[in-house]
C-alpha atoms as a PDB file:
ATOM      1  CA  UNK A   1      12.853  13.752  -3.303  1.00  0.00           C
ATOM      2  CA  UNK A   2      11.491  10.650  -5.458  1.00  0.00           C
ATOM      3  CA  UNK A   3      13.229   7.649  -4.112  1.00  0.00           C
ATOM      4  CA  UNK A   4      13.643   4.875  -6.807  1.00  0.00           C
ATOM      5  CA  UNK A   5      14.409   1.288  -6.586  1.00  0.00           C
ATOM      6  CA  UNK A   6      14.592  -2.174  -8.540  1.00  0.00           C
ATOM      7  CA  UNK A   7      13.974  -5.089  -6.949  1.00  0.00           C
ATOM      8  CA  UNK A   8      13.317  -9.316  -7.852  1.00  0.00           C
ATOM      9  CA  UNK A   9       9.774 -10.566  -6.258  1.00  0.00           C
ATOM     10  CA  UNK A  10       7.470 -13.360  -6.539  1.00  0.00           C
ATOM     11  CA  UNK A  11       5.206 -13.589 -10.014  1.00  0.00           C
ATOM     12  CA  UNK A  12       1.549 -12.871  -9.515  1.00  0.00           C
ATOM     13  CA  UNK A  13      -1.343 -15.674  -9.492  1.00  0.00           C
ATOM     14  CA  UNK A  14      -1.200 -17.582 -12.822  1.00  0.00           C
ATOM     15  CA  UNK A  15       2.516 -15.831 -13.238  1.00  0.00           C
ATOM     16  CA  UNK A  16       0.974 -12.320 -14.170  1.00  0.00           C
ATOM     17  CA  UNK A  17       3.123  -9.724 -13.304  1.00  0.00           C
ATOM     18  CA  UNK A  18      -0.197  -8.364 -11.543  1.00  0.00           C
ATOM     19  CA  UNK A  19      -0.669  -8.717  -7.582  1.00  0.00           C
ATOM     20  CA  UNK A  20      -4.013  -7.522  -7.006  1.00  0.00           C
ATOM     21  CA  UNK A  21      -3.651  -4.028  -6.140  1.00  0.00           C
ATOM     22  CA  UNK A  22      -4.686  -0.926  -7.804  1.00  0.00           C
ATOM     23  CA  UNK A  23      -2.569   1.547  -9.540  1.00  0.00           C
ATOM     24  CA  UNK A  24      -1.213   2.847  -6.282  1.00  0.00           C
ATOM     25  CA  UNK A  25       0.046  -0.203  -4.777  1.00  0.00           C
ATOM     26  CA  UNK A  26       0.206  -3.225  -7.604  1.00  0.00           C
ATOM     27  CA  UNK A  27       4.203  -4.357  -7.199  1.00  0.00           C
ATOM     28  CA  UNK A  28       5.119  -7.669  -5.222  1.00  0.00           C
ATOM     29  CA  UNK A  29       6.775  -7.854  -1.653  1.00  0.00           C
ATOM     30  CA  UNK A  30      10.646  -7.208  -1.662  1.00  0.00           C
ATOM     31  CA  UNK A  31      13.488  -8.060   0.808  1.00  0.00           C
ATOM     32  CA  UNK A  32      14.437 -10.956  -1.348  1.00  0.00           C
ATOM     33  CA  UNK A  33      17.423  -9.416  -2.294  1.00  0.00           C
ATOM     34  CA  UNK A  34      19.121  -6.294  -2.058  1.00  0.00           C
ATOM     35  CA  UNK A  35      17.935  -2.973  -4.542  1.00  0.00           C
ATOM     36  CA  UNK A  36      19.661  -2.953  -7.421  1.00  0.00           C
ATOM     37  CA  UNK A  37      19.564   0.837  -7.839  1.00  0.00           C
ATOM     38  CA  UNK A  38      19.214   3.480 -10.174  1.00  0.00           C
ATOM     39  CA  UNK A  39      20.365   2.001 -13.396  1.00  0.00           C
ATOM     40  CA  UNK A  40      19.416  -1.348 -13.228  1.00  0.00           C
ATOM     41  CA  UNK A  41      15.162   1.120 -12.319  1.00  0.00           C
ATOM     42  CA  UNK A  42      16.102   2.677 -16.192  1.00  0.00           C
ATOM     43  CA  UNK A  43      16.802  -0.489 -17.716  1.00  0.00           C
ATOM     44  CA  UNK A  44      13.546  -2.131 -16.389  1.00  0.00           C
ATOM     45  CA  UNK A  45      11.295   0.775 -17.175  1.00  0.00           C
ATOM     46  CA  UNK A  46      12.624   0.996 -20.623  1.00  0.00           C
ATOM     47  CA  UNK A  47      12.383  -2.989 -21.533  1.00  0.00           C
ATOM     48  CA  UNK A  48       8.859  -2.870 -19.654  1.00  0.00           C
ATOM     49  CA  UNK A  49       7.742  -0.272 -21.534  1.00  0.00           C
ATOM     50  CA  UNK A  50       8.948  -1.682 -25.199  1.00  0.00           C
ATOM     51  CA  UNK A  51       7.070  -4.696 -23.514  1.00  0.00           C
ATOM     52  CA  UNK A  52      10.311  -6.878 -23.980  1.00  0.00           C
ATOM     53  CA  UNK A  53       9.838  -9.967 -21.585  1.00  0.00           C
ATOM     54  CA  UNK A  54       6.196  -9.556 -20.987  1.00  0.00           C
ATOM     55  CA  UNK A  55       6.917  -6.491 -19.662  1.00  0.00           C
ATOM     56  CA  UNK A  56       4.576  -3.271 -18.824  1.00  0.00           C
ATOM     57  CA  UNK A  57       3.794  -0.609 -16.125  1.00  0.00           C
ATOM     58  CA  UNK A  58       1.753  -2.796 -13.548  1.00  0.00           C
ATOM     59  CA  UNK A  59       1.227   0.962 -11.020  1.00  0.00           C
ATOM     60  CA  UNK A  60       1.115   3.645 -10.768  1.00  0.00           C
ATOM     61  CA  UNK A  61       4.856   4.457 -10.185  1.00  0.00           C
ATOM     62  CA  UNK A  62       6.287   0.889 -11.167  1.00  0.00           C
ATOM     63  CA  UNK A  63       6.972  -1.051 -14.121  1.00  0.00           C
ATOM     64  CA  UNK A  64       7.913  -4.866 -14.400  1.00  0.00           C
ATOM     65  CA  UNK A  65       9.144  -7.867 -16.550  1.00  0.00           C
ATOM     66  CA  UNK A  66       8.943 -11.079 -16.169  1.00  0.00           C
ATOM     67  CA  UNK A  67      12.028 -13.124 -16.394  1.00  0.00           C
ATOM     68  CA  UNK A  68      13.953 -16.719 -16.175  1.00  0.00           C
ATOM     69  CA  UNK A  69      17.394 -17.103 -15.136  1.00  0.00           C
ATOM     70  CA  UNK A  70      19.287 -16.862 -18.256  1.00  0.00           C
ATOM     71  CA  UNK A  71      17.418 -13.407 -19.151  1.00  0.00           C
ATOM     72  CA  UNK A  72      18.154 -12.561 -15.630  1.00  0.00           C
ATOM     73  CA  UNK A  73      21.344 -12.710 -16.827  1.00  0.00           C
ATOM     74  CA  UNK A  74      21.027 -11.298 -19.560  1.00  0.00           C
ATOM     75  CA  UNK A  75      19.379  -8.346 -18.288  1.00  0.00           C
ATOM     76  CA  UNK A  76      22.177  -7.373 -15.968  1.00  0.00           C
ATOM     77  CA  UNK A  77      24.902  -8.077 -18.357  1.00  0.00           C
ATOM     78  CA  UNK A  78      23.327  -5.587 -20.505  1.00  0.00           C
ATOM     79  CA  UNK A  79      23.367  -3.278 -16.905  1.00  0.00           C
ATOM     80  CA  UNK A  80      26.254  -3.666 -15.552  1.00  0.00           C
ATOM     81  CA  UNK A  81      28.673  -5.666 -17.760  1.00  0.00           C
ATOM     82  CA  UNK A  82      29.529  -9.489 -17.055  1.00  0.00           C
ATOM     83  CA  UNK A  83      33.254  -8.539 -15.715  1.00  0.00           C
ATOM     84  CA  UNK A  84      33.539  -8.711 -11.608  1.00  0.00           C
ATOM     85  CA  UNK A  85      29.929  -8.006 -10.330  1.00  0.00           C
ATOM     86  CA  UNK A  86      29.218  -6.410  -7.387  1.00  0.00           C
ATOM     87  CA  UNK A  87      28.745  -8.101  -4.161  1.00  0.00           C
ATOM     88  CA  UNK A  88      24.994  -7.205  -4.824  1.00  0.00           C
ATOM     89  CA  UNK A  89      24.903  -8.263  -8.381  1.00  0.00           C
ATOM     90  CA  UNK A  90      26.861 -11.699  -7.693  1.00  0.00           C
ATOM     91  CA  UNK A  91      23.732 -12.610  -5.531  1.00  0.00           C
ATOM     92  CA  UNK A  92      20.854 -11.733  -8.273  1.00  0.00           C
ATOM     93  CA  UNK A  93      23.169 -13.866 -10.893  1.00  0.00           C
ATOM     94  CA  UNK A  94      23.421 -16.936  -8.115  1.00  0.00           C
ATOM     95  CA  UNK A  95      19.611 -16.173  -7.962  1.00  0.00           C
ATOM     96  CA  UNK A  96      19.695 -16.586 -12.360  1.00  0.00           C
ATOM     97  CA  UNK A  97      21.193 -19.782 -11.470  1.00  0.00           C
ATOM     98  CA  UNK A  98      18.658 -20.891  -8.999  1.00  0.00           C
ATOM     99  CA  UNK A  99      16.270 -20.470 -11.854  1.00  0.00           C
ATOM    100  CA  UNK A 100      17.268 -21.805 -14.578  1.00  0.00           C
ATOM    101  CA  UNK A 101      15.081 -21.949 -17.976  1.00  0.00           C
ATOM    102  CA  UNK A 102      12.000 -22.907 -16.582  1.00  0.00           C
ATOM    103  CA  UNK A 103      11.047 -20.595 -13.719  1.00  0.00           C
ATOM    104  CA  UNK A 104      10.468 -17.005 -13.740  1.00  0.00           C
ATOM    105  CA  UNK A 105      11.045 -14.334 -11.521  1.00  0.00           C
ATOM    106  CA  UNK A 106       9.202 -10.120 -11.990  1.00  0.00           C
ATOM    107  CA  UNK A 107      12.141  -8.010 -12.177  1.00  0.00           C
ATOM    108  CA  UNK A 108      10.757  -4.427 -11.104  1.00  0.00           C
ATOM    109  CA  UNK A 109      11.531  -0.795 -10.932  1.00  0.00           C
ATOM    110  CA  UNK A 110       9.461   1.755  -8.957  1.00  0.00           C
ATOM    111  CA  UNK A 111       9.604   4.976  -7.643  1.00  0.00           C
ATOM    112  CA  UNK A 112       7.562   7.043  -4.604  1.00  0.00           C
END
């Protein structure tokens, strides 16, 4: 059974939404914050692959985007609405916050 999850991690050197691996293992360390789940995988692989915030498919199995807090946001409004978020929702919008405009976060989806 493919397992799929969505995660926030750390940008790449220079910001890239590349970490140095090959096509098999190029994503970024999670555990920041709990997975996000199914829909919020299908949103990122679809905005990574119309390349909307910098995004692409940086593996093999995994796609990413590269985002500040207010398209943090504005990704998961888009998700899951902006009306009583989830316990595990609330904590990737105080993340948003944490943010701000100037700092960016990858936003990624993958699958085994």
């Amino acid at each position: 059974m493919t397992q799929r999850w969505a995660y926030v991690g750390d940008l790449g050197a220079g910001g890239a939404l590349d970490w140095g691996g090959d096509n098999s293992g190029n994503i970024p360390v999670g555990g920041r914050l709990p997975d996000l789940g199914s829909d919020a995988f299908w949103a990122i692989l679809r905005l990574a692959d119309a390349g909307k915030y910098e995004g692409r498919q940086v593996d093999w199995g995994a796609w990413a985007i590269k985002v500040n807090g207010p398209q943090l946001r504005e990704v998961l409004g888009a998700i899951y609405g902006h009306d009583r978020p989830s316990p595990v929702v609330a904590q990737y919008l105080a993340l948003a916050d944490a943010l701000g405009a100037t700092r960016f976060m990858a936003l990624v989806a993958a699958e085994l």
